[in-house]
Protein backbone atom coordinates (compact mmCIF):
# COMPACT_ATOMS: atom_id res chain seq x y z
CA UNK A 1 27.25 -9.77 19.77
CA UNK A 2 25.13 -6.89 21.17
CA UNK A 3 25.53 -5.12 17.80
CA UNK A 4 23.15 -8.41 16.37
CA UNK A 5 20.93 -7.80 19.56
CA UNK A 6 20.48 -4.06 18.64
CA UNK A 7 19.89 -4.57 14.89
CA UNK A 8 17.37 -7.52 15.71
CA UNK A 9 15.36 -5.08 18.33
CA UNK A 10 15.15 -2.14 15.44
CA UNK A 11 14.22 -4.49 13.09
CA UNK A 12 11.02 -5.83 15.00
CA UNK A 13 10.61 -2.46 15.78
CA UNK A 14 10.09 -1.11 12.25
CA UNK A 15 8.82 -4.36 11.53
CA UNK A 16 6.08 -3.97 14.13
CA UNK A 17 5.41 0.13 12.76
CA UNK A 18 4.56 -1.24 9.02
CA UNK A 19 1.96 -3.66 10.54
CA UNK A 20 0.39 -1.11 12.54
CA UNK A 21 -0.04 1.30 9.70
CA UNK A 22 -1.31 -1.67 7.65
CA UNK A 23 -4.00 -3.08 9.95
CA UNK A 24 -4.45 0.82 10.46
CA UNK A 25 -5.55 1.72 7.14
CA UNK A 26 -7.59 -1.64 6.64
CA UNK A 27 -9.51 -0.13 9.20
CA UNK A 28 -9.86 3.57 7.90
CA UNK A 29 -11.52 2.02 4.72
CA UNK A 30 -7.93 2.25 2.44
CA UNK A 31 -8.90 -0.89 0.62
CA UNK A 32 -11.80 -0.77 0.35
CA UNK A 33 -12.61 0.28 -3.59
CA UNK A 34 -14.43 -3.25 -4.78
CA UNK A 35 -15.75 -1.76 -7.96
CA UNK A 36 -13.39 -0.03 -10.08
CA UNK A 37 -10.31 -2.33 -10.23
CA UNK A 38 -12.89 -5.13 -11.96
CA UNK A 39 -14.33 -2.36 -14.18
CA UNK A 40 -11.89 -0.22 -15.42
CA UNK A 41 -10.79 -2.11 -18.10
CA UNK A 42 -14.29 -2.95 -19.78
CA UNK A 43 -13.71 1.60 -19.97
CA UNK A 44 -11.54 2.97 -22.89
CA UNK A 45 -9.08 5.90 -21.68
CA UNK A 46 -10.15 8.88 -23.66
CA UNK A 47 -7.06 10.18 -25.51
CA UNK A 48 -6.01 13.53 -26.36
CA UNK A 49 -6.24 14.33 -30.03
CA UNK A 50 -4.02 17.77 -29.77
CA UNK A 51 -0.75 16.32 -30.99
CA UNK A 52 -1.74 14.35 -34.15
């Protein structure tokens, strides 16, 4: 029984690590690119014409 006690404490633990590196980089400006994701596929990928 203390096994389930030990495995529920590291798993709020690393639980609790992911949220704090998520509200962490919502606050260093990670996500915040607005423009490109809606634009970049209106913009052709130039291709490489070398290997035809």
């Amino acid at each position: 029984m203390s096994v389930i006690i030990l495995l529920l404490g590291a798993s709020l633990a690393v639980a609790a690590g992911f949220l704090a590196a998520f509200i962490w980089s919502v606050k260093n400006g990670q996500f915040e690119d607005d423009f490109s994701p809606a634009h970049r596929i209106l913009f052709e990928d130039k291709k490489d014409n070398t290997n035809e």
